[in-house]
PDB file of N, CA and C in Angstrom:
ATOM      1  N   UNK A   1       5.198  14.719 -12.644  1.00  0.00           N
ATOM      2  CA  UNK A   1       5.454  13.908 -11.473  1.00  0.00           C
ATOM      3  C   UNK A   1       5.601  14.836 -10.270  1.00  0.00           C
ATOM      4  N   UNK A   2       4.911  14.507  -9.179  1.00  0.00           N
ATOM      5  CA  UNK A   2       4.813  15.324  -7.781  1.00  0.00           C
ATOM      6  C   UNK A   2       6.473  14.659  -7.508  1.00  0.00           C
ATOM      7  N   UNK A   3       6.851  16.028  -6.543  1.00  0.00           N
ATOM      8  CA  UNK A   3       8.064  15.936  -5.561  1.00  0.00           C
ATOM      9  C   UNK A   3       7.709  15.807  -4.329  1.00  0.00           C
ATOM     10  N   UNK A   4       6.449  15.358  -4.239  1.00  0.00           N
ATOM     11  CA  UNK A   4       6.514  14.876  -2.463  1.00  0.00           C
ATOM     12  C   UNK A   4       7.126  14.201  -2.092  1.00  0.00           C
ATOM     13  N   UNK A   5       7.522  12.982  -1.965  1.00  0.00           N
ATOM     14  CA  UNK A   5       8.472  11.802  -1.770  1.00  0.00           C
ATOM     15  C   UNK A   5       9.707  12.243  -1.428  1.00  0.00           C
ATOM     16  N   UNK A   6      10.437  13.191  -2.515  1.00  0.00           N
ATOM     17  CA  UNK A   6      11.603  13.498  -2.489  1.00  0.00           C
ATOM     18  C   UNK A   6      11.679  15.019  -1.871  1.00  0.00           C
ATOM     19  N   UNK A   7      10.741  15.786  -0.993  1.00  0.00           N
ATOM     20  CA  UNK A   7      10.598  16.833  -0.537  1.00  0.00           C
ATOM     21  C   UNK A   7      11.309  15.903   1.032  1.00  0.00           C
ATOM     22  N   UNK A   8      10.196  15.251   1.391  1.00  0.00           N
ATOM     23  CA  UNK A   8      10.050  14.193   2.310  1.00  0.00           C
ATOM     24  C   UNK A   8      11.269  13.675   3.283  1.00  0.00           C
ATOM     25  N   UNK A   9      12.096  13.139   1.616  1.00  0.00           N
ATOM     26  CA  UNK A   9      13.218  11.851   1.860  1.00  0.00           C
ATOM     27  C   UNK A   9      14.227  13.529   2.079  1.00  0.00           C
ATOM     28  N   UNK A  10      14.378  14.418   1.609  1.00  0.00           N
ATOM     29  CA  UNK A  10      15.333  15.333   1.981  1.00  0.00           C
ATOM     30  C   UNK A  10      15.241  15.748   3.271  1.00  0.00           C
ATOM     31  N   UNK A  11      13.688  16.395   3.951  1.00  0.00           N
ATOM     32  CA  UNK A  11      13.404  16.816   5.021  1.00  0.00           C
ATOM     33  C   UNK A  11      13.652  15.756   6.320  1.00  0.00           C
ATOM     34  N   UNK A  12      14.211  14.608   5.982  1.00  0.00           N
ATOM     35  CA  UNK A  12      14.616  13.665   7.208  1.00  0.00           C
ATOM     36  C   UNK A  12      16.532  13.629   7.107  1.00  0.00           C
ATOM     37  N   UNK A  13      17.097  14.429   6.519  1.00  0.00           N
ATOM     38  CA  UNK A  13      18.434  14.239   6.410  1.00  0.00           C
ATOM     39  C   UNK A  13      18.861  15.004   7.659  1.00  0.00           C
ATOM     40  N   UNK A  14      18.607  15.788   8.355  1.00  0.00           N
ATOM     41  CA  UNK A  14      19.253  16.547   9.246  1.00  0.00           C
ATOM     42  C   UNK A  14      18.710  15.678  10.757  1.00  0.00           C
ATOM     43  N   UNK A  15      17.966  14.490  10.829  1.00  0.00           N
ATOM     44  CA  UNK A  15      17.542  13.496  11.584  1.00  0.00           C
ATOM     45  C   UNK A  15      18.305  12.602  11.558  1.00  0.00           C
ATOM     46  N   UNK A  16      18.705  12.105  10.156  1.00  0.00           N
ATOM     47  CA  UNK A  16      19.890  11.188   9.866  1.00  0.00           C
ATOM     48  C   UNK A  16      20.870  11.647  10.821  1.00  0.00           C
ATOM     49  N   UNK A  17      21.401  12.724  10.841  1.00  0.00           N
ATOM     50  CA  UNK A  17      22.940  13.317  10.463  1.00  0.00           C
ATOM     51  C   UNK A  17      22.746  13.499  12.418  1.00  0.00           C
ATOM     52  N   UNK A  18      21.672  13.914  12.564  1.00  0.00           N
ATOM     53  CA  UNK A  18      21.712  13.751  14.225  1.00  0.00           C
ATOM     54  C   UNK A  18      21.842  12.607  15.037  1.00  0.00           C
ATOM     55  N   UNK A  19      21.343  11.582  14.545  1.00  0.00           N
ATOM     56  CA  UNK A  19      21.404  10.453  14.692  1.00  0.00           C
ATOM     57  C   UNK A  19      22.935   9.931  14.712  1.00  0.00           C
ATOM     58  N   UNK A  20      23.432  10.208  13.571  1.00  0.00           N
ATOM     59  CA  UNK A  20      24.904  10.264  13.537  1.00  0.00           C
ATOM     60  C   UNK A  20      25.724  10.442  14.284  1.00  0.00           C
ATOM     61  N   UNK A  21      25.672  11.235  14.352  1.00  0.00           N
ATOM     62  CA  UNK A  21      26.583  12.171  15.617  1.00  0.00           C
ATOM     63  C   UNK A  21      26.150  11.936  16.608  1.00  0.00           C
ATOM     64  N   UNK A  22      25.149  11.632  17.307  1.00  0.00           N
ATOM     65  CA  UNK A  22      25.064  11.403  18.680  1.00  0.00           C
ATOM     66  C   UNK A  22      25.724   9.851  18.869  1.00  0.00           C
ATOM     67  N   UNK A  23      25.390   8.775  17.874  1.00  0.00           N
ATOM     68  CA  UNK A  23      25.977   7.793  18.022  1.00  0.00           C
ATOM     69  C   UNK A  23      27.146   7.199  18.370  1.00  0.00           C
ATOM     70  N   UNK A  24      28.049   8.443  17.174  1.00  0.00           N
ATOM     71  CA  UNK A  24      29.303   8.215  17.203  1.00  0.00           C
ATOM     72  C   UNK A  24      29.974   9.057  18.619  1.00  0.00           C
ATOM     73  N   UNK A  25      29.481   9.820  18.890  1.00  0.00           N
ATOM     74  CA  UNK A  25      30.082  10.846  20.240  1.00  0.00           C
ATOM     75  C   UNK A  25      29.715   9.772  21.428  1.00  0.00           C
ATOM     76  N   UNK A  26      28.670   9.224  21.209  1.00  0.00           N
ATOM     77  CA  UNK A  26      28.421   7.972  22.614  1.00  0.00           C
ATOM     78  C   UNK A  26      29.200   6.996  22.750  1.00  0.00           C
ATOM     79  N   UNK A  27      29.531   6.324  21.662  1.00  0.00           N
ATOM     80  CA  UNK A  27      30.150   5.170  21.183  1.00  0.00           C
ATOM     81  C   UNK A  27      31.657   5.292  21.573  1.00  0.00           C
ATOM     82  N   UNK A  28      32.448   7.057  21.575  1.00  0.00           N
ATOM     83  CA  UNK A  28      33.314   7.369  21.385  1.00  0.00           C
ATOM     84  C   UNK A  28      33.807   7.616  22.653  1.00  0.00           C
ATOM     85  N   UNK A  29      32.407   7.459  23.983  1.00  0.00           N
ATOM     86  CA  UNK A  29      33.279   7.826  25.123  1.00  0.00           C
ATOM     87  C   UNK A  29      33.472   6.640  25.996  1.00  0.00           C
ATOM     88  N   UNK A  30      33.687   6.720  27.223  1.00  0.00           N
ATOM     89  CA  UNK A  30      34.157   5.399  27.939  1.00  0.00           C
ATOM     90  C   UNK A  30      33.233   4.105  27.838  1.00  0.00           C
ATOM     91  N   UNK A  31      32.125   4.434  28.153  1.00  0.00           N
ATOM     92  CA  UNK A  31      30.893   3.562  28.158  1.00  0.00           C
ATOM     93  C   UNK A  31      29.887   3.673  26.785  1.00  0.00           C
ATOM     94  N   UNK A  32      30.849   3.733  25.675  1.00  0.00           N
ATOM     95  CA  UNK A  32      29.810   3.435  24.357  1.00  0.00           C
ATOM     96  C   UNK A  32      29.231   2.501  24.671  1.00  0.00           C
ATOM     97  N   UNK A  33      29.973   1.300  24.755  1.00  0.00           N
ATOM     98  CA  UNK A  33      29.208   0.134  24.164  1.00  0.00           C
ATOM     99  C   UNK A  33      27.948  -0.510  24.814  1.00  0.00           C
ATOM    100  N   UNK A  34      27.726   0.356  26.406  1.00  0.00           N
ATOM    101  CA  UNK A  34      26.601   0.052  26.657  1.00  0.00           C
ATOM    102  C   UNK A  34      25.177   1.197  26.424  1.00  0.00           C
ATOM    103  N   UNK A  35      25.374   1.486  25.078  1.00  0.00           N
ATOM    104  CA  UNK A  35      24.674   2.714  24.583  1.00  0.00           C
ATOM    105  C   UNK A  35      23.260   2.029  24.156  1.00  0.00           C
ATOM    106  N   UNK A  36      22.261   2.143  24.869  1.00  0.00           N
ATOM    107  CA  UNK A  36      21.059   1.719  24.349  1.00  0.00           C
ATOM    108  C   UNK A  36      20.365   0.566  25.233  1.00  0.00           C
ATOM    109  N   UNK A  37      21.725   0.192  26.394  1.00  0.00           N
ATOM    110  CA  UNK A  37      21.416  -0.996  27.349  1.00  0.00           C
ATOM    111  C   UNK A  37      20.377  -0.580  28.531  1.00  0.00           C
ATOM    112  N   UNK A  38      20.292  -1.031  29.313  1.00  0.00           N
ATOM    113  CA  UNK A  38      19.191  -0.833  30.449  1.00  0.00           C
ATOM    114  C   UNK A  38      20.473   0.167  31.579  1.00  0.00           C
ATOM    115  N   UNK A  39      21.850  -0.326  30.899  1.00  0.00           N
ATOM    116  CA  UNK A  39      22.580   0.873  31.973  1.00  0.00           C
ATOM    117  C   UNK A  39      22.627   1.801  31.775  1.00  0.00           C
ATOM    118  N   UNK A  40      22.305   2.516  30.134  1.00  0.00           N
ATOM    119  CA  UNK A  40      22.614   3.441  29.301  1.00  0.00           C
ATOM    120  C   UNK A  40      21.359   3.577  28.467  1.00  0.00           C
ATOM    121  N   UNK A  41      20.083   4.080  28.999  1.00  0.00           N
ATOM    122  CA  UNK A  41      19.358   4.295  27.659  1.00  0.00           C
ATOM    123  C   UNK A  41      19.366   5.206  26.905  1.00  0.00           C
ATOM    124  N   UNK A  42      19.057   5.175  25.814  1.00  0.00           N
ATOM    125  CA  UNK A  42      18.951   6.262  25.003  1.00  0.00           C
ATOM    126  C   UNK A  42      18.101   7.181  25.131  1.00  0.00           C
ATOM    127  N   UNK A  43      18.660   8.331  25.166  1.00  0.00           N
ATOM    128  CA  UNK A  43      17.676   9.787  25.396  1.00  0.00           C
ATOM    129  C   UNK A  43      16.534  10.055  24.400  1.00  0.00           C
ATOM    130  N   UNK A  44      15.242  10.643  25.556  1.00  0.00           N
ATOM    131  CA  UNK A  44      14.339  10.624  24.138  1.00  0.00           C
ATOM    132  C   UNK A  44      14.193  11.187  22.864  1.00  0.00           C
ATOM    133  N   UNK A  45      15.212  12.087  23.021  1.00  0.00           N
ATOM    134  CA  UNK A  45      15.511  12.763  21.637  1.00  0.00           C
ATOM    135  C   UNK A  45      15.888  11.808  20.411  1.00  0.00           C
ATOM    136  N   UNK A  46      16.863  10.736  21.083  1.00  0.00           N
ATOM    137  CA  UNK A  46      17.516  10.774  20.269  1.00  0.00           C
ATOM    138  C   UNK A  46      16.654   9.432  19.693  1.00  0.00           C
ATOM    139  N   UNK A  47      15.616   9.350  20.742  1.00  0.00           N
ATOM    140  CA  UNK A  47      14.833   8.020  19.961  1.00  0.00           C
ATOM    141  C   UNK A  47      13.289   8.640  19.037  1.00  0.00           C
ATOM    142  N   UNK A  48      13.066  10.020  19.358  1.00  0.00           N
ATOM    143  CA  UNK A  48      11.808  10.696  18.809  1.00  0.00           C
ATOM    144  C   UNK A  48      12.959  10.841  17.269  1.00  0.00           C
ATOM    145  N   UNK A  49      14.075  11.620  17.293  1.00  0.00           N
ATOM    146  CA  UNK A  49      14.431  11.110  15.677  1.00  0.00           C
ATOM    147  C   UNK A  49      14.730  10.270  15.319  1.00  0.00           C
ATOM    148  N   UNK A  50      15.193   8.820  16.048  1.00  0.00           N
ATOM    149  CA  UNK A  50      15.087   7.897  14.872  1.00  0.00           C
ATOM    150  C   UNK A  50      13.632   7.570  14.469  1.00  0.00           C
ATOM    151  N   UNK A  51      12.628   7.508  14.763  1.00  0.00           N
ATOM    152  CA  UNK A  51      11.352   7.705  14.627  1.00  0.00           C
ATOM    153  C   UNK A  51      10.793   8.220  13.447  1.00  0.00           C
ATOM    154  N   UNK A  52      11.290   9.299  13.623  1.00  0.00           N
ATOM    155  CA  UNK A  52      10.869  10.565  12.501  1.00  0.00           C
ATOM    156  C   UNK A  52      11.566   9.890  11.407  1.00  0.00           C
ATOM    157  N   UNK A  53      12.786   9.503  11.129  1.00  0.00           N
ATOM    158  CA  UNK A  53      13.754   9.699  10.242  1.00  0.00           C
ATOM    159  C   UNK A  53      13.366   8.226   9.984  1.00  0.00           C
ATOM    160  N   UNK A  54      13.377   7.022  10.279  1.00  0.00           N
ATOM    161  CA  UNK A  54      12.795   5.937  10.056  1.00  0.00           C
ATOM    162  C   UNK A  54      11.408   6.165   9.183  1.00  0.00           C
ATOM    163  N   UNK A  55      10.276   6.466   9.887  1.00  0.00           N
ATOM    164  CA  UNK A  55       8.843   6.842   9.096  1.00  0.00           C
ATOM    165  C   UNK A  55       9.172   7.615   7.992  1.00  0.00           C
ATOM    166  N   UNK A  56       9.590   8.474   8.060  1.00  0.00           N
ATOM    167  CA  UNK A  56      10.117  10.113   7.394  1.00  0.00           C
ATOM    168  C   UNK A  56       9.967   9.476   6.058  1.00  0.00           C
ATOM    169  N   UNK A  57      11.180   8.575   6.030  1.00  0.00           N
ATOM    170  CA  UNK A  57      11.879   7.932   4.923  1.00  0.00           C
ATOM    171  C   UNK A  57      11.272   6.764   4.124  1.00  0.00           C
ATOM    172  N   UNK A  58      10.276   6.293   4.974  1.00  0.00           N
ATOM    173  CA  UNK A  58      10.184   5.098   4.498  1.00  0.00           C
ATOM    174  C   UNK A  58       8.266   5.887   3.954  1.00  0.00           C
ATOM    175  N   UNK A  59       7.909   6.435   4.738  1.00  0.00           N
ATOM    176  CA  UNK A  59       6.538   7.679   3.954  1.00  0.00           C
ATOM    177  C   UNK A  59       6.795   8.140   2.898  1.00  0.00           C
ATOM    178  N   UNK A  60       8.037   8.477   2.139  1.00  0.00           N
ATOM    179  CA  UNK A  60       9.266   9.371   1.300  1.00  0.00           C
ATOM    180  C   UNK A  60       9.399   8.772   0.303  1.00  0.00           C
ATOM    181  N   UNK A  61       9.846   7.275   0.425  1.00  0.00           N
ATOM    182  CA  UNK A  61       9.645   6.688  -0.414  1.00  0.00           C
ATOM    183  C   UNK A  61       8.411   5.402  -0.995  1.00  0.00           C
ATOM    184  N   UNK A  62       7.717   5.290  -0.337  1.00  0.00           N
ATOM    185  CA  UNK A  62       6.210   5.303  -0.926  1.00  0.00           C
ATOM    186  C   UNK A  62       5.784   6.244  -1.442  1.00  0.00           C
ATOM    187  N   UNK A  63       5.888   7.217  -1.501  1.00  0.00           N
ATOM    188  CA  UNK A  63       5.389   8.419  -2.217  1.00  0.00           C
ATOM    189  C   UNK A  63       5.773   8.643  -3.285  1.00  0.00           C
ATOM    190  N   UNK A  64       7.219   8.656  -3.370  1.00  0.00           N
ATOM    191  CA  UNK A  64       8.006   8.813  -4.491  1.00  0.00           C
ATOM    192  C   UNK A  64       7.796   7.241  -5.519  1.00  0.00           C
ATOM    193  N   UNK A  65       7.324   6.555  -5.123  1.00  0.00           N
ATOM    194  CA  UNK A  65       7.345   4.921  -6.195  1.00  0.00           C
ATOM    195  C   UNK A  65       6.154   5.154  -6.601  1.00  0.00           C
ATOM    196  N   UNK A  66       4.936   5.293  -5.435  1.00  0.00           N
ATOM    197  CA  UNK A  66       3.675   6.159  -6.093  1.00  0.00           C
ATOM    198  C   UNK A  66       2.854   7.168  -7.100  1.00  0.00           C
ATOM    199  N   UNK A  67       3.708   8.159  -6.931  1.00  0.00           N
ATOM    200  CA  UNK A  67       4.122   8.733  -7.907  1.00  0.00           C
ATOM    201  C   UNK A  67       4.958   8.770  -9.481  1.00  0.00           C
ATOM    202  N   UNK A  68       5.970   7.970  -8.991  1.00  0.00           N
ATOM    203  CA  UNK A  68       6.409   7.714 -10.181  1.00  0.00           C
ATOM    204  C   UNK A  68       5.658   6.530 -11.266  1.00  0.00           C
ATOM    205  N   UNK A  69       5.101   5.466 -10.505  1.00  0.00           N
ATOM    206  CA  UNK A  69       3.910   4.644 -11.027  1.00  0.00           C
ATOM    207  C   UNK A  69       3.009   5.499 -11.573  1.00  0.00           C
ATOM    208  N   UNK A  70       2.416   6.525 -11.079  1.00  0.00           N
ATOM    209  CA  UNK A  70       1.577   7.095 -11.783  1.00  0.00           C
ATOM    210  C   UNK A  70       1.830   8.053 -12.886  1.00  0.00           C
ATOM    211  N   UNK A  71       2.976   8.590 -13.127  1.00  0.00           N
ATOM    212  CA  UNK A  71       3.438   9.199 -13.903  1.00  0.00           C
ATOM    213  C   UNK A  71       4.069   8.408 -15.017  1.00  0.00           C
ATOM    214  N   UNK A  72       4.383   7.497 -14.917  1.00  0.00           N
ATOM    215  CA  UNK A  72       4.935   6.066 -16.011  1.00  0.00           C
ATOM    216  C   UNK A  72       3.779   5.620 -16.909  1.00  0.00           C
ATOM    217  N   UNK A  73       2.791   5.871 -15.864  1.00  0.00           N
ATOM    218  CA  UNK A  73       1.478   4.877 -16.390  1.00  0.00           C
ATOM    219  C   UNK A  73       0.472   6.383 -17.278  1.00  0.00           C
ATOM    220  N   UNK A  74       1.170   7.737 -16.873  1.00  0.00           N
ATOM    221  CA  UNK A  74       0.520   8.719 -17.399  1.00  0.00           C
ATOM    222  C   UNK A  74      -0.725   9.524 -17.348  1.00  0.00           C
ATOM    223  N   UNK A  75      -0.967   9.360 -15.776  1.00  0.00           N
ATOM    224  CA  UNK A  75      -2.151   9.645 -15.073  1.00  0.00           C
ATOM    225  C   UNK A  75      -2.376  10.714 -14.198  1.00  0.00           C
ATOM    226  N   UNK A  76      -1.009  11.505 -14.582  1.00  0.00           N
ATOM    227  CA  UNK A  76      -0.782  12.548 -14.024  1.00  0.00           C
ATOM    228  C   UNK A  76      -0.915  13.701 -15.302  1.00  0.00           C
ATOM    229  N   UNK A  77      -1.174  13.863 -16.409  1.00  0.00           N
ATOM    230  CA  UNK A  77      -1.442  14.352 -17.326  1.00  0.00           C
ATOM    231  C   UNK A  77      -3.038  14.315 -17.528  1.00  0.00           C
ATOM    232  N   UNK A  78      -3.828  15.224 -17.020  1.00  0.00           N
ATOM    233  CA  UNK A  78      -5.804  15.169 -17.650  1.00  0.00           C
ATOM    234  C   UNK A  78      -5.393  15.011 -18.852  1.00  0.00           C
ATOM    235  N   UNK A  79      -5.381  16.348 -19.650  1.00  0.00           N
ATOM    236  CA  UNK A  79      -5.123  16.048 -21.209  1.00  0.00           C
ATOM    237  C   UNK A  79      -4.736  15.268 -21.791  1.00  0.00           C
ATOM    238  N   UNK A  80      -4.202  14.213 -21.240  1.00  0.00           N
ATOM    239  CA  UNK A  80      -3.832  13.035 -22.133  1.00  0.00           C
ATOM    240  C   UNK A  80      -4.899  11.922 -22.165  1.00  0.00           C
ATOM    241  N   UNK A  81      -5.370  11.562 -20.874  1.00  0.00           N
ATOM    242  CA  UNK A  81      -6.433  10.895 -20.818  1.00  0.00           C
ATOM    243  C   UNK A  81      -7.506  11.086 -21.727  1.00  0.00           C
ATOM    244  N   UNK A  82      -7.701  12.414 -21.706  1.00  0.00           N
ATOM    245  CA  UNK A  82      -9.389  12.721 -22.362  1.00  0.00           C
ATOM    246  C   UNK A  82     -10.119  12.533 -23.787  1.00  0.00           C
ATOM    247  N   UNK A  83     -10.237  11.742 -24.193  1.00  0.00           N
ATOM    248  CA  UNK A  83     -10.767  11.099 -25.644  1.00  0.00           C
ATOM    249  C   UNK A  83     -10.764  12.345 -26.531  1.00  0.00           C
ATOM    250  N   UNK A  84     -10.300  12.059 -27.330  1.00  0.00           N
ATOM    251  CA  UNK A  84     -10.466  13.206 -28.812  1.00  0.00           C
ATOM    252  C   UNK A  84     -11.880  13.333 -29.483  1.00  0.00           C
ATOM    253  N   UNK A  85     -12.257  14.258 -29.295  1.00  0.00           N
ATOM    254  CA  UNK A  85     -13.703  14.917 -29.530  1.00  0.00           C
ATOM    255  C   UNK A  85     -14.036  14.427 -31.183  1.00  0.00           C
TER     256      UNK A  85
END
């Protein structure tokens, strides 16, 4: 079974975790709650990673169900396929 999926779904955790933290530090100062409003938009950073980390994840795991379908079904093995001579 390939680890792409789960190469993938790891390589978007530090997008998560930014995401995080910027949220909560916005949320946390006088004017959270208009975080994302037309008074307060969100910076493009912080909308190019939810982006990434949204796709990231959801590419991550298609890959990984993909994979694992094909490895269930045993199609990731030549030698197994190949008729006995």
């Amino acid at each position: 079974m390939r680890k792409r999926g789960v190469i993938l779904i790891l390589a978007t955790v530090p997008a998560w975790a930014y995401i995080l933290w910027v949220s909560y530090q916005v949320r946390k100062s006088g004017f959270g709650y208009e975080f994302g409003s037309a008074a307060g938009p969100t910076p493009l950073s912080f909308r190019l990673a939810s982006g990434f980390a949204l796709f990231g994840t959801l590419i991550g795991t298609t890959f990984l169900l993909f994979d694992f379908t094909r490895w269930k079904n045993g199609l990731d093995n030549p030698k197994k396929n190949t008729p006995a001579p």
